[in-house]
PDB file of N, CA and C in Angstrom:
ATOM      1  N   UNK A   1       5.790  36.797  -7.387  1.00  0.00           N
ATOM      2  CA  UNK A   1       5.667  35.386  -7.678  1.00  0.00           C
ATOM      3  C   UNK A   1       4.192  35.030  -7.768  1.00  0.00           C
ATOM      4  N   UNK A   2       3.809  34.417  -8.839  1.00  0.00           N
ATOM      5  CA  UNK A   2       2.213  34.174  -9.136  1.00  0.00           C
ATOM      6  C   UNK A   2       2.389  32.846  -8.408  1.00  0.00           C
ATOM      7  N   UNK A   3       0.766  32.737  -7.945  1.00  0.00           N
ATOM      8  CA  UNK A   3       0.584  31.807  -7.339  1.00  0.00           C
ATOM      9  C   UNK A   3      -0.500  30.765  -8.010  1.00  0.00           C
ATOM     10  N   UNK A   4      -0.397  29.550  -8.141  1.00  0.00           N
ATOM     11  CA  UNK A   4      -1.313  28.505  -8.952  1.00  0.00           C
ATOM     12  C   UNK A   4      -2.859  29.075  -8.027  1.00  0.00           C
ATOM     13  N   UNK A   5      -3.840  29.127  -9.216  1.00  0.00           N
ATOM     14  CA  UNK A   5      -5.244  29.378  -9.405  1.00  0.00           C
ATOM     15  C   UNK A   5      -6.072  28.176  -8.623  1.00  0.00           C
ATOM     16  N   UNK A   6      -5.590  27.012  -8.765  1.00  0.00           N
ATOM     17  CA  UNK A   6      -5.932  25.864  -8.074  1.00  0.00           C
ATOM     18  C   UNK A   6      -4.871  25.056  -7.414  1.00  0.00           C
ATOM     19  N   UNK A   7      -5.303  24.734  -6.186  1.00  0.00           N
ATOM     20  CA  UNK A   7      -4.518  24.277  -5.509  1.00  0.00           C
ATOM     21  C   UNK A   7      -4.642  22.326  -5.300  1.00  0.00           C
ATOM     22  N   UNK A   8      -4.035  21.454  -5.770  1.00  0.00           N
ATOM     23  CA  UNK A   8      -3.894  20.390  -6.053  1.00  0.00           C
ATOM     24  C   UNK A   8      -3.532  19.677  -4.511  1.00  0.00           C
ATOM     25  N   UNK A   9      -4.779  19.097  -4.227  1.00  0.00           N
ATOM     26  CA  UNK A   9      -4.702  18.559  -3.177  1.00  0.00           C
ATOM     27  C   UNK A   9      -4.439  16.696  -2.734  1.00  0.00           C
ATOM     28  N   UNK A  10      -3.417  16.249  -2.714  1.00  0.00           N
ATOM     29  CA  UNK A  10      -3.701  14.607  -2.455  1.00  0.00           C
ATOM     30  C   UNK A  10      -4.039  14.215  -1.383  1.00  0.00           C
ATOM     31  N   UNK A  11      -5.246  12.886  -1.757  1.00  0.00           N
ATOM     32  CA  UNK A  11      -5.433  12.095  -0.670  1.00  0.00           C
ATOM     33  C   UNK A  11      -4.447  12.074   0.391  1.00  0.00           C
ATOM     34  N   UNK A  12      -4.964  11.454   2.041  1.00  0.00           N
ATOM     35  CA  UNK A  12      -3.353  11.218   2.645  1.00  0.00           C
ATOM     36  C   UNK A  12      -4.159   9.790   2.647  1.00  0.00           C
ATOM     37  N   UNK A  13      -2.922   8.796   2.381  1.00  0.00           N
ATOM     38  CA  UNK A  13      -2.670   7.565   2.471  1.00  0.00           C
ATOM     39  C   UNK A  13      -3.939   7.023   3.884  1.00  0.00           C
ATOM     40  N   UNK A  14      -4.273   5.397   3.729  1.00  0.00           N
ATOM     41  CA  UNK A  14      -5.120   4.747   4.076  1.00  0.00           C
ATOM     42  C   UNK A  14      -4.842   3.991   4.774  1.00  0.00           C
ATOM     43  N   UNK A  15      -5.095   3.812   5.884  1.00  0.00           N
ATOM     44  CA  UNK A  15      -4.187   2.187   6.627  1.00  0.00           C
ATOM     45  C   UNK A  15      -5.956   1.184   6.497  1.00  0.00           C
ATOM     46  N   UNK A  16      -5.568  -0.116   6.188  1.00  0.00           N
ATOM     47  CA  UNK A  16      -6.175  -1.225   5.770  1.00  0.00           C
ATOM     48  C   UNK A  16      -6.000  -2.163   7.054  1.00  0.00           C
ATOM     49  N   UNK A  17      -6.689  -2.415   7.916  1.00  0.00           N
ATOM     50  CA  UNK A  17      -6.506  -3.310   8.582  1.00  0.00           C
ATOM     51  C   UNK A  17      -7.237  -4.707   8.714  1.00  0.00           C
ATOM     52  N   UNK A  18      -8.050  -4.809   7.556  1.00  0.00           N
ATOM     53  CA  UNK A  18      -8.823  -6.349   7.059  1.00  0.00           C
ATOM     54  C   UNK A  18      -7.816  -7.113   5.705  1.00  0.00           C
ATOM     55  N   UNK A  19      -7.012  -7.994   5.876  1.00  0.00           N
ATOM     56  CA  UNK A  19      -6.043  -8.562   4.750  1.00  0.00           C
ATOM     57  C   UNK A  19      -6.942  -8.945   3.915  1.00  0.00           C
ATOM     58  N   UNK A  20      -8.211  -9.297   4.121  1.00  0.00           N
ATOM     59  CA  UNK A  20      -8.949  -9.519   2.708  1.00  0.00           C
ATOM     60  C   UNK A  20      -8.907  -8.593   1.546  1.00  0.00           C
ATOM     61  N   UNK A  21      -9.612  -7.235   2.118  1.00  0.00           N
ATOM     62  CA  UNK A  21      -9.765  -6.227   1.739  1.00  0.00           C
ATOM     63  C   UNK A  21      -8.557  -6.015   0.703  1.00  0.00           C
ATOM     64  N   UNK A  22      -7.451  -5.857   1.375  1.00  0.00           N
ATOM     65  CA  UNK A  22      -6.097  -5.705   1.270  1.00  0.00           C
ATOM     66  C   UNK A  22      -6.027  -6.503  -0.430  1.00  0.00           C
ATOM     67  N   UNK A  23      -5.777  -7.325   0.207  1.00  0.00           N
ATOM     68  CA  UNK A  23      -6.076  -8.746  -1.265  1.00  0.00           C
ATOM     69  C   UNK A  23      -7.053  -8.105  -2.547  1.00  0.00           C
ATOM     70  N   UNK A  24      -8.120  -7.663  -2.009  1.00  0.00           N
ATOM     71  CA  UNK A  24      -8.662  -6.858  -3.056  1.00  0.00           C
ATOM     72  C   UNK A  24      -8.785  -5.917  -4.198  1.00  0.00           C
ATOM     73  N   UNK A  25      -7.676  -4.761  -2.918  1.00  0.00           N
ATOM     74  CA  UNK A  25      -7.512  -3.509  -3.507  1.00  0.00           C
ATOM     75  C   UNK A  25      -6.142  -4.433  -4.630  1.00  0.00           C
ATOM     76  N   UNK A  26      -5.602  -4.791  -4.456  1.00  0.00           N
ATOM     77  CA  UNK A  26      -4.300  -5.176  -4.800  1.00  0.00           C
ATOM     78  C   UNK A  26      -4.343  -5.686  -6.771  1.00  0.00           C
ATOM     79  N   UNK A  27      -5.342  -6.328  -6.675  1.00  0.00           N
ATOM     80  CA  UNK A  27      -6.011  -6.309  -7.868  1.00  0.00           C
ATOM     81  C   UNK A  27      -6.282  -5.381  -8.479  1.00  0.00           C
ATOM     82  N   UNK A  28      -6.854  -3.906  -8.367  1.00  0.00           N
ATOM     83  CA  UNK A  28      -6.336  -2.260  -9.563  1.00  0.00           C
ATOM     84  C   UNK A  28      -4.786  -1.535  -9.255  1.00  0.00           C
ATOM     85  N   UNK A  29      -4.367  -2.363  -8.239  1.00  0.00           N
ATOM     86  CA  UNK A  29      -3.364  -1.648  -7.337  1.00  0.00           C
ATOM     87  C   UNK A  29      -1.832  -1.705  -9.127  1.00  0.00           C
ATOM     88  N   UNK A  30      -0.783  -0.423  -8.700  1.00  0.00           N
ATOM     89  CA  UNK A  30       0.510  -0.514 -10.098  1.00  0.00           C
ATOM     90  C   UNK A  30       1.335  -1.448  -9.566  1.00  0.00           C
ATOM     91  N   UNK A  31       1.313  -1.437  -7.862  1.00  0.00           N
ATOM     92  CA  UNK A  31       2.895  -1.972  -6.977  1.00  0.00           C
ATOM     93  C   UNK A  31       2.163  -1.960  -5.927  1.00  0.00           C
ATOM     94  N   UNK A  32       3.258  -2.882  -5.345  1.00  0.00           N
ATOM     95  CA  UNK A  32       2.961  -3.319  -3.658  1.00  0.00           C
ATOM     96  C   UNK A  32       4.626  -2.890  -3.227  1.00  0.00           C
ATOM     97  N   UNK A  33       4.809  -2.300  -2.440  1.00  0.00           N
ATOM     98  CA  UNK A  33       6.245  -1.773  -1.901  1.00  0.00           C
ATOM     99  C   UNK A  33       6.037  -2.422  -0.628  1.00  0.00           C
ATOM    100  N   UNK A  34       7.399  -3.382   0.034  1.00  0.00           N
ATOM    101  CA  UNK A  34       7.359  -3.716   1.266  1.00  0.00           C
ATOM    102  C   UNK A  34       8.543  -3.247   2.007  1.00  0.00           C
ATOM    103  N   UNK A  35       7.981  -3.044   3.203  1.00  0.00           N
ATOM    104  CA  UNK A  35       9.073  -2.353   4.085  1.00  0.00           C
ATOM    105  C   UNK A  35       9.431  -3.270   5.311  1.00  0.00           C
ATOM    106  N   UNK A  36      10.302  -3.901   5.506  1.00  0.00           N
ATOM    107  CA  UNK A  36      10.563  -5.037   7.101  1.00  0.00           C
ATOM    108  C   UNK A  36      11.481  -4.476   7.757  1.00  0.00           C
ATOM    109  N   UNK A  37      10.897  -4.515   8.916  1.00  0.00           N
ATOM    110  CA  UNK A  37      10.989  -3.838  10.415  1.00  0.00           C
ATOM    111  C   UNK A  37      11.229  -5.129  11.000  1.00  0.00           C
ATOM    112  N   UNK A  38      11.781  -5.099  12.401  1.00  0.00           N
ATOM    113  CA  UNK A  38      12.193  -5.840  12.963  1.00  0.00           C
ATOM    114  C   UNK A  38      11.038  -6.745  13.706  1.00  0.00           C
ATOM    115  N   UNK A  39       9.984  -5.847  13.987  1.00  0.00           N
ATOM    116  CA  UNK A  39       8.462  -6.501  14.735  1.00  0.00           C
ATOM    117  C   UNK A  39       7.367  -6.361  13.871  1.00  0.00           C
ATOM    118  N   UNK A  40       7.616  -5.723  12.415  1.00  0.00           N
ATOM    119  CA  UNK A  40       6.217  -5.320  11.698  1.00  0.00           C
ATOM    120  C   UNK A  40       6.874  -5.582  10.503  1.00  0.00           C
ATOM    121  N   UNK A  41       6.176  -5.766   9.448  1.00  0.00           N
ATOM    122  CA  UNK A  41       5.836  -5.889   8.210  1.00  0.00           C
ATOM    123  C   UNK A  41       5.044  -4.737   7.271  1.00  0.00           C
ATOM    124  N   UNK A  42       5.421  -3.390   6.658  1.00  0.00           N
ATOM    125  CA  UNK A  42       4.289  -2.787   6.102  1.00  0.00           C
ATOM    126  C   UNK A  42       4.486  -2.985   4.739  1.00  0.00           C
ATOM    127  N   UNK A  43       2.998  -3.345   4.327  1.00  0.00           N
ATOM    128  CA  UNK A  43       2.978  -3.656   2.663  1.00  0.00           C
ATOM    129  C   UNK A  43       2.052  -2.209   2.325  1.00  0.00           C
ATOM    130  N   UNK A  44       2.501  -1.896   1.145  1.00  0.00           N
ATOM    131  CA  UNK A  44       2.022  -0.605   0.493  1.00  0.00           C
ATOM    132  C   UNK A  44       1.412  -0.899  -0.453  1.00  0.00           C
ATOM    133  N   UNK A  45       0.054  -0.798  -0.867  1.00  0.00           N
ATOM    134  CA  UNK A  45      -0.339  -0.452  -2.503  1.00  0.00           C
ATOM    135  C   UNK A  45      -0.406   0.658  -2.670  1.00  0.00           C
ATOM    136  N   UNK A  46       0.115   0.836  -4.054  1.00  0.00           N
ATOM    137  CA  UNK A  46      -0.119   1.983  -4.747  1.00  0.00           C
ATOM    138  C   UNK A  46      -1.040   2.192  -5.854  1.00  0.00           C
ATOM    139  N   UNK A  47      -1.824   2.788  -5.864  1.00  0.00           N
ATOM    140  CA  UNK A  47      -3.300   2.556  -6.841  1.00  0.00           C
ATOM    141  C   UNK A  47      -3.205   4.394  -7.672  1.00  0.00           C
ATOM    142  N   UNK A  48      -3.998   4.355  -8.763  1.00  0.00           N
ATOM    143  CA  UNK A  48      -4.169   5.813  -9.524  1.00  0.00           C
ATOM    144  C   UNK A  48      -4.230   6.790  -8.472  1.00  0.00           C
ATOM    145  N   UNK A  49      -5.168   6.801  -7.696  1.00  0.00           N
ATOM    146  CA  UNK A  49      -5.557   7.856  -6.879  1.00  0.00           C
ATOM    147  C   UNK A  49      -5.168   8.092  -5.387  1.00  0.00           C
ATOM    148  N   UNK A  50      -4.502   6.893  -4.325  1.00  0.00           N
ATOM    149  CA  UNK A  50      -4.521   6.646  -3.014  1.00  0.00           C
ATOM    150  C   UNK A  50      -3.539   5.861  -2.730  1.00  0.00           C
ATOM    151  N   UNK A  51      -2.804   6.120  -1.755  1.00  0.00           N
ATOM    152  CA  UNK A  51      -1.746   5.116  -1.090  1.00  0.00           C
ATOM    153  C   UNK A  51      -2.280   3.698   0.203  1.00  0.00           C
ATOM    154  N   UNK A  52      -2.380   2.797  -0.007  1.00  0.00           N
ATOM    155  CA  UNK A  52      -2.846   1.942   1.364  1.00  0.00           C
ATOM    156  C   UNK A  52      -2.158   1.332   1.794  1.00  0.00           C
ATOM    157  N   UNK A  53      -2.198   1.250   3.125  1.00  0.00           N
ATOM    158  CA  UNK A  53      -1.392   0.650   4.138  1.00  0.00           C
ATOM    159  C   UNK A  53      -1.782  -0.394   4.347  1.00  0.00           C
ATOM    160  N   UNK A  54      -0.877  -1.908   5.191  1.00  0.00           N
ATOM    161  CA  UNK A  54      -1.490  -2.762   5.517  1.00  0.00           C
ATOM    162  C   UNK A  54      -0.212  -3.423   6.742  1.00  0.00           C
ATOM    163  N   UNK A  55      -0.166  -3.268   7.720  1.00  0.00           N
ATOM    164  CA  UNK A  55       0.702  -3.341   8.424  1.00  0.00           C
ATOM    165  C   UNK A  55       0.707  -5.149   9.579  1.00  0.00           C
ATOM    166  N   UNK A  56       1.751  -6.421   9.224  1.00  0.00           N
ATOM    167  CA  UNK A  56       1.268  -7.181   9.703  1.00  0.00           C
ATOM    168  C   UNK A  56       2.754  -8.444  10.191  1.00  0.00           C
ATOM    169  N   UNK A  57       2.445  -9.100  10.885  1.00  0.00           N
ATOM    170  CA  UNK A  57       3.649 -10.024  11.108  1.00  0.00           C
ATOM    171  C   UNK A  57       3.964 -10.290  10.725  1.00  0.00           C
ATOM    172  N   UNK A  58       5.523  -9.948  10.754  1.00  0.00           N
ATOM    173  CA  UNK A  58       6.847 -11.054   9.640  1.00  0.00           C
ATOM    174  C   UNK A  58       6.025 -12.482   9.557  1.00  0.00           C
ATOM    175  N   UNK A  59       5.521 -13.613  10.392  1.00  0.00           N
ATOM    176  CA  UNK A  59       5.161 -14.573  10.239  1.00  0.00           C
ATOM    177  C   UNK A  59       3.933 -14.409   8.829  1.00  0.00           C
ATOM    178  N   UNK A  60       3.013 -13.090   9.263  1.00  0.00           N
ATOM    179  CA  UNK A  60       1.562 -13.577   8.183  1.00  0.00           C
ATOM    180  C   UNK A  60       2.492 -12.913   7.118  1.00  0.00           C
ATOM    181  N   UNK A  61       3.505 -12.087   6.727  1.00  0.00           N
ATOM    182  CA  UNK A  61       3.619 -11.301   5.737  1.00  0.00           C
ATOM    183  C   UNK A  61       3.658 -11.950   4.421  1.00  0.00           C
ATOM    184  N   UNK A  62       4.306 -13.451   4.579  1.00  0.00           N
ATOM    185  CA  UNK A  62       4.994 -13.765   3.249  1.00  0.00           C
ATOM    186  C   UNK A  62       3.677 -14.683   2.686  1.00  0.00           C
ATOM    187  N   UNK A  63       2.691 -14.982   3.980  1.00  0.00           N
ATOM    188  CA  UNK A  63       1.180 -15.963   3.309  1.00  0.00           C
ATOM    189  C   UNK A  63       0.281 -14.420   2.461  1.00  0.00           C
ATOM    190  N   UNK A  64       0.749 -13.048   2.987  1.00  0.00           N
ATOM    191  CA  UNK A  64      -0.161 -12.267   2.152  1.00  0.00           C
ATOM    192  C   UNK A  64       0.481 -11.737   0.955  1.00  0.00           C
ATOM    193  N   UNK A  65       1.721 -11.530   1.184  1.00  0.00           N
ATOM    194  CA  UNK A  65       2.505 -11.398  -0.514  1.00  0.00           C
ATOM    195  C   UNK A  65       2.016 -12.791  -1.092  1.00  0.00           C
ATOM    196  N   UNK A  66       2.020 -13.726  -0.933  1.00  0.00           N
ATOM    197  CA  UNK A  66       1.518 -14.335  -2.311  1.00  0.00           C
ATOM    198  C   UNK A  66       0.088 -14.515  -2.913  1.00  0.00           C
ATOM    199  N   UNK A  67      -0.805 -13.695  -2.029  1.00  0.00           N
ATOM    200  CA  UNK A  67      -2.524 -13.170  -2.299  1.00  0.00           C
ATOM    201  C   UNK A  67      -1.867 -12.218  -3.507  1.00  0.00           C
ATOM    202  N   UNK A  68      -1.169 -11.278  -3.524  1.00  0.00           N
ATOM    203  CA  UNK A  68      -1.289 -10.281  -3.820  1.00  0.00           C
ATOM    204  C   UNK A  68      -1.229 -10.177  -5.294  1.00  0.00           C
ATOM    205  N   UNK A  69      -2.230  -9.565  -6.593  1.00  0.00           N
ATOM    206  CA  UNK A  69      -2.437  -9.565  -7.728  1.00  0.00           C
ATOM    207  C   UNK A  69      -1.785  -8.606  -8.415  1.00  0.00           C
ATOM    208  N   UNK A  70      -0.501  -7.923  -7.704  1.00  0.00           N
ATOM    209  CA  UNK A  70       0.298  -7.053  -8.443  1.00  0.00           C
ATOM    210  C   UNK A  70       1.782  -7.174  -8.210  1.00  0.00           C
ATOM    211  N   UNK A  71       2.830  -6.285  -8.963  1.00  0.00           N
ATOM    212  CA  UNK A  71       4.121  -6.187  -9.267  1.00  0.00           C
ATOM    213  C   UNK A  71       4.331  -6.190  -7.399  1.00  0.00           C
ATOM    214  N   UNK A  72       5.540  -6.686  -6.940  1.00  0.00           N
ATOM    215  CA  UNK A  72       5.893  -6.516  -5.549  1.00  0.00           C
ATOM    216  C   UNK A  72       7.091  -5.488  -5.443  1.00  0.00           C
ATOM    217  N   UNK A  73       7.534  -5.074  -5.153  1.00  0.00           N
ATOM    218  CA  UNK A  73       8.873  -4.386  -4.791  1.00  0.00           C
ATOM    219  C   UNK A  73       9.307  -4.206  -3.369  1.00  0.00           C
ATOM    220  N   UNK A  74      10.418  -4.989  -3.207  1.00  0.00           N
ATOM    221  CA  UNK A  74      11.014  -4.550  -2.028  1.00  0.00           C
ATOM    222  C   UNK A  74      11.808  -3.086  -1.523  1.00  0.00           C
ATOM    223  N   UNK A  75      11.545  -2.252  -0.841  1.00  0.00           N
ATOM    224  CA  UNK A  75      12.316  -1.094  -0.365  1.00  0.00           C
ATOM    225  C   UNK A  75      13.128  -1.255   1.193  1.00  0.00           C
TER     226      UNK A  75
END
């Protein structure tokens, strides 16, 4: 069994813990994927190159989904 010549390495994902920031990236970002937990909130961007995290209260979650400058998707 041949083995690939180069080995293709991905980033590992980013946790974001400034919502500005967050707000920022979100703007080159394809999708925002949200995940609700019973005590947490994690919003995902997904950008060309990197996954970011942004992990925050059901209460702040729904004032930072509407910052956000991309497609949303719920999971």
């Amino acid at each position: 069994m041949n083995k690939p010549a180069v080995k293709v390495v991905k980033p590992m994902p980013s946790e974001i813990v400034d919502i500005e920031k967050f707000v920022e990236i979100s703007g080159r970002a394809e999708h925002c994927a949200i995940k609700r937990a019973k005590d947490v909130v994690k919003l995902k961007l997904r950008t060309a190159k990197r996954l970011y995290t942004l992990k925050v209260e059901p209460t702040k979650a729904e004032e930072v989904i509407k910052k956000l400058q991309c497609e949303i998707r719920e999971i």
